[in-house]
N, C-alpha and C. Protein backbone atom coordinates (compact mmCIF):
# COMPACT_ATOMS: atom_id res chain seq x y z
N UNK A 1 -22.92 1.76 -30.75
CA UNK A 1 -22.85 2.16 -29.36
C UNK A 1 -22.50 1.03 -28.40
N UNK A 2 -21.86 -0.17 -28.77
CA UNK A 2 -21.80 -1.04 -27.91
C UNK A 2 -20.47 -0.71 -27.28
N UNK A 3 -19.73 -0.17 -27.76
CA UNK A 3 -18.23 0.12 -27.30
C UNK A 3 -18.53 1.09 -25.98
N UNK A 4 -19.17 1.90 -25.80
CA UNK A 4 -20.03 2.83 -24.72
C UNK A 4 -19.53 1.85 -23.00
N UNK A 5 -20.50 1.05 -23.45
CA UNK A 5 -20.44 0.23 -21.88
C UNK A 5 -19.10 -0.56 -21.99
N UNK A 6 -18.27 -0.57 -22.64
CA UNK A 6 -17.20 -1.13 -22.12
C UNK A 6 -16.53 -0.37 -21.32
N UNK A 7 -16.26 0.62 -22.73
CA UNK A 7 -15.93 2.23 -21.78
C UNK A 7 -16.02 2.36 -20.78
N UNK A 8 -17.22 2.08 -20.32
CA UNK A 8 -17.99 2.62 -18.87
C UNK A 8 -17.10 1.57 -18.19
N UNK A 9 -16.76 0.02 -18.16
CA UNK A 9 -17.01 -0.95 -17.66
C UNK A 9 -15.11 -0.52 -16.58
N UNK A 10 -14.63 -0.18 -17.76
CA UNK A 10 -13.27 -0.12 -17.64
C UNK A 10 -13.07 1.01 -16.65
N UNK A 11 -13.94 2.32 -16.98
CA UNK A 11 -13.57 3.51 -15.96
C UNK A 11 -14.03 3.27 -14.58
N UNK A 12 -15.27 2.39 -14.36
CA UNK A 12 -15.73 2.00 -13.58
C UNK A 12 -14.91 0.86 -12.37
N UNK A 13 -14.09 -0.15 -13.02
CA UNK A 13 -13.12 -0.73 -12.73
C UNK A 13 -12.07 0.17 -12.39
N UNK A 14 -11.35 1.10 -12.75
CA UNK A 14 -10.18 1.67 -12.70
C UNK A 14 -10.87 2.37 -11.22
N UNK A 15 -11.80 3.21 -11.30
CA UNK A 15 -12.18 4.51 -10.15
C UNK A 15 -12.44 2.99 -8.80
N UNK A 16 -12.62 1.94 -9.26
CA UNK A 16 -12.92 0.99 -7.87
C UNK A 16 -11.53 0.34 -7.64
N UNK A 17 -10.37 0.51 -8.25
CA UNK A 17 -9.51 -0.38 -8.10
C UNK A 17 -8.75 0.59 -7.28
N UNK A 18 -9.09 2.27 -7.56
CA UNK A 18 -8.21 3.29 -6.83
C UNK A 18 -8.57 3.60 -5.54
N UNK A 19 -10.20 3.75 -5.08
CA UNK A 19 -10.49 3.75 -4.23
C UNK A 19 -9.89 2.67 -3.29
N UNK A 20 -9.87 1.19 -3.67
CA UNK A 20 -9.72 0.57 -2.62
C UNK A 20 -7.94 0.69 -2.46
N UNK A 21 -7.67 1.26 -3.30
CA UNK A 21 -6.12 1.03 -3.03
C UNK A 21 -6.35 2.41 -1.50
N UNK A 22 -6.80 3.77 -1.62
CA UNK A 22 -6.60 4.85 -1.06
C UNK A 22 -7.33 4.48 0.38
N UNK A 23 -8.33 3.45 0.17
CA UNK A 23 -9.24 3.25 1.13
C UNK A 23 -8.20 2.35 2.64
N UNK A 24 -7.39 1.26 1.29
CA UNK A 24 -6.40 0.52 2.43
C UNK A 24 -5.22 1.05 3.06
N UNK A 25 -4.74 2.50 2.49
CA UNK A 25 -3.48 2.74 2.56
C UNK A 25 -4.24 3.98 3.99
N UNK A 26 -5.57 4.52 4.17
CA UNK A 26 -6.10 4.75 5.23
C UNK A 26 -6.21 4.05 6.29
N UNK A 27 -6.76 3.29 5.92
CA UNK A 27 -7.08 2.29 7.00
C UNK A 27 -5.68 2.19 7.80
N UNK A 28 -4.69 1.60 7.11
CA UNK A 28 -3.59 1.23 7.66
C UNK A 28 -2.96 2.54 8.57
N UNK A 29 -3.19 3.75 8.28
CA UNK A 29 -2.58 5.04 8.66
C UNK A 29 -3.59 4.80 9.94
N UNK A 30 -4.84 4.85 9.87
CA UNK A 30 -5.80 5.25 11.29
C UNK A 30 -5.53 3.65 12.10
N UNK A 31 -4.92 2.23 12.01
CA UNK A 31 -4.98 1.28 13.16
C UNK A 31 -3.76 1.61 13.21
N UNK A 32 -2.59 1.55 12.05
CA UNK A 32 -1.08 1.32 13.22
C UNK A 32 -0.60 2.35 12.71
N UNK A 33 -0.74 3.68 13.17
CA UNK A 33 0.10 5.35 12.97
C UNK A 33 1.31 4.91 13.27
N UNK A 34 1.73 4.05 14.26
CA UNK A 34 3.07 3.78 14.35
C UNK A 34 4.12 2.77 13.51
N UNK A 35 3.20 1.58 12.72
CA UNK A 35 3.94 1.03 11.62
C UNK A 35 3.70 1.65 10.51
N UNK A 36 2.85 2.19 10.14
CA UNK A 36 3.08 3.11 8.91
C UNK A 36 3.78 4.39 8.70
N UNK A 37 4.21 4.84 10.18
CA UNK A 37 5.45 6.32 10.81
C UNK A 37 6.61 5.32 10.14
N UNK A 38 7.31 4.00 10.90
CA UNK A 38 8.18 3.51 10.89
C UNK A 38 8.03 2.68 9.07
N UNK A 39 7.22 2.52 8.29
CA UNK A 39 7.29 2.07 6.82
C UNK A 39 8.13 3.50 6.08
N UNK A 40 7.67 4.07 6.49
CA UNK A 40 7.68 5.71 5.77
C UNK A 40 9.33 6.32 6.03
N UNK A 41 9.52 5.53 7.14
CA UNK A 41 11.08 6.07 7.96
C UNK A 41 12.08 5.38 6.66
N UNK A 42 11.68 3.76 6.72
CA UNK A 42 12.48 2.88 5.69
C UNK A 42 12.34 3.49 3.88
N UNK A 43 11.40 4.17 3.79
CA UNK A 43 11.65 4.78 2.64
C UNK A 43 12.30 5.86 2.51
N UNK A 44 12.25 6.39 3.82
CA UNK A 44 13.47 8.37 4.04
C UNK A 44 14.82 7.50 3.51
N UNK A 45 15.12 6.52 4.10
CA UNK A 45 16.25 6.05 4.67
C UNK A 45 17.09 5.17 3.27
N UNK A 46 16.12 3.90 3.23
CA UNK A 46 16.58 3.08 2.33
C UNK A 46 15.47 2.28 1.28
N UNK A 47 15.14 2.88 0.38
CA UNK A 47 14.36 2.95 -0.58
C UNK A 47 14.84 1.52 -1.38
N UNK A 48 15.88 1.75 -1.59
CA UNK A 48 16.59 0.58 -2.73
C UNK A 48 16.49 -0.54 -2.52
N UNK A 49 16.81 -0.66 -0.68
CA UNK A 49 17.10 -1.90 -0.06
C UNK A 49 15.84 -2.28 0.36
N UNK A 50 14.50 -2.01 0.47
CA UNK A 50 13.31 -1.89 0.37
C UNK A 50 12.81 -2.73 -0.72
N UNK A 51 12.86 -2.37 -1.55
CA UNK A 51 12.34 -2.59 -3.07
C UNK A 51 13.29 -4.23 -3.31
N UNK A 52 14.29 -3.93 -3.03
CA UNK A 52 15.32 -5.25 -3.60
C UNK A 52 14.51 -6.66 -2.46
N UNK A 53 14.58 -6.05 -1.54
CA UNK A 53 14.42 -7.50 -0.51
C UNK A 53 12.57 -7.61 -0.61
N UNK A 54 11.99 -6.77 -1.44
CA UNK A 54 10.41 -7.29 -1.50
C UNK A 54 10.57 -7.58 -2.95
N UNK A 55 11.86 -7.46 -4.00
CA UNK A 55 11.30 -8.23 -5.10
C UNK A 55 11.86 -9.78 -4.90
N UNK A 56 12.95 -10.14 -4.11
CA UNK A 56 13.41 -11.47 -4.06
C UNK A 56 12.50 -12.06 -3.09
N UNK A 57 11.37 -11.76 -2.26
CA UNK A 57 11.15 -12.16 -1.35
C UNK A 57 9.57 -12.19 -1.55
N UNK A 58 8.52 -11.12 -2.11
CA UNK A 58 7.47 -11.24 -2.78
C UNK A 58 7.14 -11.85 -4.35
N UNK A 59 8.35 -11.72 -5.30
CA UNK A 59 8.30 -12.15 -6.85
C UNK A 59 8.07 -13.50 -6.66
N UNK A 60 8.35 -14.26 -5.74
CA UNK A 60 8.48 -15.73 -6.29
C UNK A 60 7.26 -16.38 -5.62
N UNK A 61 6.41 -15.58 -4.36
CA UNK A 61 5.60 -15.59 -3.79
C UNK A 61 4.43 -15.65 -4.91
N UNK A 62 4.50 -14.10 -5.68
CA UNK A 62 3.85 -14.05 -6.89
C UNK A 62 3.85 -14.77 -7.63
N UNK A 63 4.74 -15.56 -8.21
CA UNK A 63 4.66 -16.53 -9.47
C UNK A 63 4.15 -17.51 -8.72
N UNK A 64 4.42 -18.15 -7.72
CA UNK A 64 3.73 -19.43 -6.80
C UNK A 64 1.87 -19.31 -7.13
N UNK A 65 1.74 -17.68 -6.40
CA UNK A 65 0.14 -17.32 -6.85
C UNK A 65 -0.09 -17.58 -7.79
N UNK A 66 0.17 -17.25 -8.81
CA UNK A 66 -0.33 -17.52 -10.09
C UNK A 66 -0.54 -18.76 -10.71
N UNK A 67 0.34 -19.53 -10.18
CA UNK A 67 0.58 -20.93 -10.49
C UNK A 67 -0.24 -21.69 -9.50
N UNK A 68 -1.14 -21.10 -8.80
CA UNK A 68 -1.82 -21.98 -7.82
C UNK A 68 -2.84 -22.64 -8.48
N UNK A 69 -3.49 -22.44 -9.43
CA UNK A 69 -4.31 -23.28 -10.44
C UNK A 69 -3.91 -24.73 -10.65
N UNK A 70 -2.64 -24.62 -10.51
CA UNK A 70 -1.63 -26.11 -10.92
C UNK A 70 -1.79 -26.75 -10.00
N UNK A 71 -1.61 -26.35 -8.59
CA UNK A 71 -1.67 -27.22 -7.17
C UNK A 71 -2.43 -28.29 -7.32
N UNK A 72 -2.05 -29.72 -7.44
CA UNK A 72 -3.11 -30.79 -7.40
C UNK A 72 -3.85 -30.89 -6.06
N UNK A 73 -3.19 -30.87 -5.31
CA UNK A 73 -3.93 -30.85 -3.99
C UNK A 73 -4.85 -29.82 -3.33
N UNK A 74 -6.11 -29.78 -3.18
CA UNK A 74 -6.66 -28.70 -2.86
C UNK A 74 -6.23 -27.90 -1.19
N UNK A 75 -6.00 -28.86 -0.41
CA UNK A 75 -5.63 -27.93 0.84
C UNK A 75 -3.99 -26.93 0.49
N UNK A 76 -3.03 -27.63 -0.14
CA UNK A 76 -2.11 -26.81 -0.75
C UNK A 76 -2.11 -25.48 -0.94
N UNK A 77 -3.13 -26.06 -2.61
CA UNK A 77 -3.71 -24.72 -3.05
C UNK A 77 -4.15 -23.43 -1.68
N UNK A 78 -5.29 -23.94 -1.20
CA UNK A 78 -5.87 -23.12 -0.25
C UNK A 78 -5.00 -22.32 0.54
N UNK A 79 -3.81 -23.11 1.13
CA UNK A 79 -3.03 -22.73 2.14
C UNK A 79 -2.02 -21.71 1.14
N UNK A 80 -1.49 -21.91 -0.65
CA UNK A 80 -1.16 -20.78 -1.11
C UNK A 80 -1.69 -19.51 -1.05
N UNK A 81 -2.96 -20.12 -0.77
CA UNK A 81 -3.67 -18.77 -1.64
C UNK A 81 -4.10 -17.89 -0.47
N UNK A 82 -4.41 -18.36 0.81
CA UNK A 82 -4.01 -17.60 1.88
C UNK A 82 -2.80 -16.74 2.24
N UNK A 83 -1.54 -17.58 2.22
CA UNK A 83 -0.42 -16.71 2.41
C UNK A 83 -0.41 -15.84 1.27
N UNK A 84 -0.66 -15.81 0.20
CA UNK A 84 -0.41 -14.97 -0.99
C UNK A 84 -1.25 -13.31 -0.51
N UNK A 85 -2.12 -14.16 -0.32
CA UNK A 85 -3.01 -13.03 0.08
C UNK A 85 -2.34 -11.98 1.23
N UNK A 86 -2.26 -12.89 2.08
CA UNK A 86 -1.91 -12.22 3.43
C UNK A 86 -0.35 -11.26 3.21
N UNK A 87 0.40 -11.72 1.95
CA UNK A 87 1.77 -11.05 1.49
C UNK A 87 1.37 -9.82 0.89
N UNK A 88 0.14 -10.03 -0.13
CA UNK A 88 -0.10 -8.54 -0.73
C UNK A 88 -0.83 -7.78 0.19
N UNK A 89 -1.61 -8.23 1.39
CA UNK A 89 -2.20 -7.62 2.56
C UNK A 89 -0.67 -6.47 3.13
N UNK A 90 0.28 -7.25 3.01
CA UNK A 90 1.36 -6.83 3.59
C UNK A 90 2.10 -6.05 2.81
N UNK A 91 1.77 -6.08 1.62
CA UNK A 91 2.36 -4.89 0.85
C UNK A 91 2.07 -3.54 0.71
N UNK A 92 0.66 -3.99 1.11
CA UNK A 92 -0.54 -2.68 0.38
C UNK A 92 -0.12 -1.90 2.20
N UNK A 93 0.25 -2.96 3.11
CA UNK A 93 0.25 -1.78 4.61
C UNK A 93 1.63 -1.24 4.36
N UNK A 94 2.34 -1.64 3.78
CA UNK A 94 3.75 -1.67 3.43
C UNK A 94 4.19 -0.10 2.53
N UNK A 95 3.22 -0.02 1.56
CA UNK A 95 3.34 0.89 0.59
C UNK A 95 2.81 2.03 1.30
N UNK A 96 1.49 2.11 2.46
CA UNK A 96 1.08 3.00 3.25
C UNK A 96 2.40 4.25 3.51
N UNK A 97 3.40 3.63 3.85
CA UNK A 97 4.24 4.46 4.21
C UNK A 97 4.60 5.26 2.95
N UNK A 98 5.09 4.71 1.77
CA UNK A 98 5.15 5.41 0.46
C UNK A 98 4.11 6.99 0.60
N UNK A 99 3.08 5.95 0.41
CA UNK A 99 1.74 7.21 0.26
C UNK A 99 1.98 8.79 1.32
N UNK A 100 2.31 7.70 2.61
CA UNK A 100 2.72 8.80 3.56
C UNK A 100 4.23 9.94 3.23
N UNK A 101 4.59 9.12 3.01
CA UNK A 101 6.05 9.90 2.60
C UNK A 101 6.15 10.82 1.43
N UNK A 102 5.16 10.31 0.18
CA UNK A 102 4.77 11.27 -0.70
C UNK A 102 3.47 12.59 -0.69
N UNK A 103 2.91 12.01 0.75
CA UNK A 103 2.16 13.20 1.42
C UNK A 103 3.17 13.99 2.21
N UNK A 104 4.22 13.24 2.65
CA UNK A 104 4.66 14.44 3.59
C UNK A 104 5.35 15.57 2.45
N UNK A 105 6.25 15.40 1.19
CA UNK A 105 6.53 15.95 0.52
C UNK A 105 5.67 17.10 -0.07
N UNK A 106 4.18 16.44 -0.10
CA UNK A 106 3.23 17.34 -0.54
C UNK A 106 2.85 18.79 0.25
N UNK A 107 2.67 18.48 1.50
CA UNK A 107 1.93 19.23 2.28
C UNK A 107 2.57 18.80 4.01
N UNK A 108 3.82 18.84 4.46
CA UNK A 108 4.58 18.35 5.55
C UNK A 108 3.58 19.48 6.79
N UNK A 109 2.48 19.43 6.87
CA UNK A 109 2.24 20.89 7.61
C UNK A 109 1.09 20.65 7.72
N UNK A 110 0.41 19.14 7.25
CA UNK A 110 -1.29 19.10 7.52
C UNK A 110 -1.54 17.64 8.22
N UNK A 111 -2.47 17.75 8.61
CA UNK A 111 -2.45 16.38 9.42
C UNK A 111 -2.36 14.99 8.97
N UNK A 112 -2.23 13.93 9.48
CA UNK A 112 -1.51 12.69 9.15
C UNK A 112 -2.86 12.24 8.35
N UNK A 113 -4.22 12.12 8.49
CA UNK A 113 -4.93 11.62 7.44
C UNK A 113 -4.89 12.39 5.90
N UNK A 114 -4.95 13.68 5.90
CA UNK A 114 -4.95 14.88 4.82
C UNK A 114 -3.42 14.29 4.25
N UNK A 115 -2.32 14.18 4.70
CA UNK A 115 -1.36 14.00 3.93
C UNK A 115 -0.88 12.48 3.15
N UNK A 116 -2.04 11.46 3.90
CA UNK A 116 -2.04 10.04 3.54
C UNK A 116 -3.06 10.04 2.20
N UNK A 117 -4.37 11.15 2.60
CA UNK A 117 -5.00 10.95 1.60
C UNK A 117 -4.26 11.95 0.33
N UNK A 118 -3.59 12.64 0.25
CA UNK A 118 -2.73 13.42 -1.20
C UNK A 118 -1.86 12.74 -1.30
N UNK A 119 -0.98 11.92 -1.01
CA UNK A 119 0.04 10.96 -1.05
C UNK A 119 -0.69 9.88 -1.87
N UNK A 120 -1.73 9.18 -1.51
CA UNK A 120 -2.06 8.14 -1.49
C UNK A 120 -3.05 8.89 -2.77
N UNK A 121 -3.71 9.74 -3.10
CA UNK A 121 -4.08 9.68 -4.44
C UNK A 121 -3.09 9.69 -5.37
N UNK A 122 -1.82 10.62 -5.19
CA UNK A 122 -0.92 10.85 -5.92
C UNK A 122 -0.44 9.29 -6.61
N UNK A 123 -0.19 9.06 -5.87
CA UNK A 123 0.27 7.39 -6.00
C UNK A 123 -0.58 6.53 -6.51
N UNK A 124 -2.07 6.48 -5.85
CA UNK A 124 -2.65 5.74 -6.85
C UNK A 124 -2.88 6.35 -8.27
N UNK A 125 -2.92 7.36 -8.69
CA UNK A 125 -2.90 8.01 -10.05
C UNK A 125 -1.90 7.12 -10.89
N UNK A 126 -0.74 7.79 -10.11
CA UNK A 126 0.69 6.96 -11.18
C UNK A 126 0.28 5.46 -11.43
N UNK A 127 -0.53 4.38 -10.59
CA UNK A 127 -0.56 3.25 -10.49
C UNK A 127 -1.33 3.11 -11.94
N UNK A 128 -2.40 3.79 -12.33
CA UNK A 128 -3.73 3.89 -13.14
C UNK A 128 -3.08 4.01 -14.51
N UNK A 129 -1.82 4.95 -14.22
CA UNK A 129 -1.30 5.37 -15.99
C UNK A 129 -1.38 3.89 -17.03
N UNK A 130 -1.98 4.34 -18.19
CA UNK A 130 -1.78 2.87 -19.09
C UNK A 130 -0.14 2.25 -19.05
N UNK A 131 -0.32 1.27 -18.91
CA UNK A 131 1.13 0.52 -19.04
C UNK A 131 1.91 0.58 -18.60
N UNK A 132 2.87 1.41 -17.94
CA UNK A 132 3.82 2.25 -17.52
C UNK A 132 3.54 1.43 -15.83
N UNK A 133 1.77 2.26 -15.00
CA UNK A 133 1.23 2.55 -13.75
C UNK A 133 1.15 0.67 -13.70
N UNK A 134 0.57 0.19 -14.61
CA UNK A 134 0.10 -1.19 -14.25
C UNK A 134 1.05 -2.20 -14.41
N UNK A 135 2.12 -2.49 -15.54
CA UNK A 135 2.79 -3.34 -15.36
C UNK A 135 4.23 -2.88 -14.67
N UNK A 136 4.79 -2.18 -14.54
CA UNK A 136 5.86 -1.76 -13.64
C UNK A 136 6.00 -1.30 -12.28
N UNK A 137 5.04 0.22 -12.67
CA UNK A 137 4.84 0.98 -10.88
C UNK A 137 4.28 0.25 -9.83
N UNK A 138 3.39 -0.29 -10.55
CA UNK A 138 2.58 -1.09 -9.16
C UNK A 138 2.79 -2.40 -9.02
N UNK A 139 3.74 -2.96 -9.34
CA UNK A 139 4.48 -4.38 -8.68
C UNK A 139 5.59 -3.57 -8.29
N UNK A 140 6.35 -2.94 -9.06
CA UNK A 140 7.43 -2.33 -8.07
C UNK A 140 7.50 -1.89 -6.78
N UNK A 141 6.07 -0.79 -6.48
CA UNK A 141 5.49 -0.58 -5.42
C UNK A 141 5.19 -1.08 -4.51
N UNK A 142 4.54 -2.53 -4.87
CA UNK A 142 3.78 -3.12 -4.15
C UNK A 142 5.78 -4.34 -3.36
N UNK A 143 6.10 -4.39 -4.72
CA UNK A 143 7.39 -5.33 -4.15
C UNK A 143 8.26 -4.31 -3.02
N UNK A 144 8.30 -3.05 -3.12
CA UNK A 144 9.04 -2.17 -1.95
C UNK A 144 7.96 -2.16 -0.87
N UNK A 145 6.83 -2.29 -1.10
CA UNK A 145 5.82 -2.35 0.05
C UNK A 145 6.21 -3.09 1.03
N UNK A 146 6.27 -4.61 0.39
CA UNK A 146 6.63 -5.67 0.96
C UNK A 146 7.92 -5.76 1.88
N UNK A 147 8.72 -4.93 1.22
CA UNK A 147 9.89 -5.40 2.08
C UNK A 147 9.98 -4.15 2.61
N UNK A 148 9.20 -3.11 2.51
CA UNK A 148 9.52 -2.00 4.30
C UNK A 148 8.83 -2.49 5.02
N UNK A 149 8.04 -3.78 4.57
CA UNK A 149 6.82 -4.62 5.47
C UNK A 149 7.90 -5.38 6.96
N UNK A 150 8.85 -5.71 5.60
CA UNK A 150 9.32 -6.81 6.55
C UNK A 150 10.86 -6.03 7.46
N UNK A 151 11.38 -4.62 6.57
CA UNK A 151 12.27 -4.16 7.33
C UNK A 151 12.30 -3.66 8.40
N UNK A 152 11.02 -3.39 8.52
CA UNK A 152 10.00 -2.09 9.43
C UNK A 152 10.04 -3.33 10.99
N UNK A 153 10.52 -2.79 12.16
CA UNK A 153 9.78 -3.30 13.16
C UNK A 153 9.44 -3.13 14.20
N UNK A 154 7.96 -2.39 13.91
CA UNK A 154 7.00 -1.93 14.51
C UNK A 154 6.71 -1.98 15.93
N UNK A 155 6.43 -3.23 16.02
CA UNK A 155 6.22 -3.65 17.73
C UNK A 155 7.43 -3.28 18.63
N UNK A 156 8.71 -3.27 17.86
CA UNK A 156 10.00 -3.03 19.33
C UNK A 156 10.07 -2.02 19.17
N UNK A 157 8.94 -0.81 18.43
CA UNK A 157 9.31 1.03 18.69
C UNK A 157 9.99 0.92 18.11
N UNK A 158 10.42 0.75 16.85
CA UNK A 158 11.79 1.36 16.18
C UNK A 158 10.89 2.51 15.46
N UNK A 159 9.43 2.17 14.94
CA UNK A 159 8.61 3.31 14.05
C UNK A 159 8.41 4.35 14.81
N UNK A 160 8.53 5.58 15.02
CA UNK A 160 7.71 6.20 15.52
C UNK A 160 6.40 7.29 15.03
N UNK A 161 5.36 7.21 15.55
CA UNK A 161 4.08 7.85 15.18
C UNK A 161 4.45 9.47 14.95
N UNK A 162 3.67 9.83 14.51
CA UNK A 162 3.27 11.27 14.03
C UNK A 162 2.00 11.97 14.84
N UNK A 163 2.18 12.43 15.56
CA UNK A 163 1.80 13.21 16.65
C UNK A 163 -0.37 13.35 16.06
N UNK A 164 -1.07 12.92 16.61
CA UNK A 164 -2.58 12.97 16.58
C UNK A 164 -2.73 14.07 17.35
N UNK A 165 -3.59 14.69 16.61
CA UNK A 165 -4.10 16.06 17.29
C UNK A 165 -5.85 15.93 18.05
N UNK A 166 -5.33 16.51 19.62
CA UNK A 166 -6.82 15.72 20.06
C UNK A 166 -7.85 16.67 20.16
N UNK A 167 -8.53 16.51 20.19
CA UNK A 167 -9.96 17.03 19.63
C UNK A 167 -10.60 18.49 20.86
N UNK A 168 -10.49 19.35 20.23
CA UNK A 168 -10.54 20.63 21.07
C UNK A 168 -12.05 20.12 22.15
N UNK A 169 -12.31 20.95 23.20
CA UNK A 169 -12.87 20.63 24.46
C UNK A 169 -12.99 21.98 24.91
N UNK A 170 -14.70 22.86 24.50
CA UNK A 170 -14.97 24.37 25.09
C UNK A 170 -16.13 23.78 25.57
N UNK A 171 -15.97 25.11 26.97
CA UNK A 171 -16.34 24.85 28.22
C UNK A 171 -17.64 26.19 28.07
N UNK A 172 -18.81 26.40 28.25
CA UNK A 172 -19.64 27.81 27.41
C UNK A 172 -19.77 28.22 29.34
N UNK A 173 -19.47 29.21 28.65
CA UNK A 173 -18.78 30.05 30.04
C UNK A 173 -20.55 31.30 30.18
């Protein structure tokens, strides 16, 4: 029975690695509705060119990460391992739009959290598949994340939001 808790150890890992993926790709939908409208636009639009300019532009970012063990210098290191961070920060808001765009396919007719959260399970599912979800989909993903991160630009209104529905207001007559 020792094989039991590995079992456990692994499903346990997988159901926490999905949550936080679904948890960030929320988050990002409820602070900027309008850069994750405009991530989601760059995937209607140009998917390819997405993916291409976050693998030349995040891959080498990635191998740097990895290689930060090597950094002799510790402020170096540190200062890698910040930006690294702050790049996959930027992927995971990046991919938001994905999630969104594969919610709108799902259900184009329900509100912007309901269609982030079926998008965004959908997606993290595929991420989970053995082998396939982990070494391909989800650097691929995460590398198109990146670069609707950086195609996307948000602040001059090029994104636009998806209409919030405001909260009914009865008056007891």
């Amino acid at each position: 029975m020792p094989y039991t808790g590995i079992v456990l150890t692994f499903v346990a890992l997988a159901g926490g690695f999905y949550l936080i993926l679904l948890s960030n790709w929320l988050t990002a939908a409820g602070l900027f509705p309008k850069a994750v409208a405009g991530f989601e636009q760059v995937y209607a639009r140009r998917p390819v060119r997405a993916t291409l300019v976050g693998l030349f532009t995040l891959g080498p970012l990635l191998v740097l990460l990895s290689r930060a063990g090597q950094i002799p210098h510790p402020l170096a290191r540190l200062v890698v391992l910040v930006l690294s961070g702050g790049m996959v920060l930027a992927a995971l808001f990046g991919t938001a739009g994905l999630a969104l765009r594969v919610g709108n396919g799902l259900c184009p007719e329900a509100s912007l959290w309901q269609r982030m959260a079926r998008g965004g399970s959908m997606l993290g599912l595929t991420f989970l598949t053995p082998f396939i979800g982990w070494f391909f989909v989800l650097p691929v993903c995460l590398c198109s994340g990146f670069g609707a991160f950086l195609l996307t630009s948000p602040l001059k209104g090029e994104g636009t939001a998806t209409p919030v529905a405001q909260p009914v207001t009865t008056t007891a007559a």
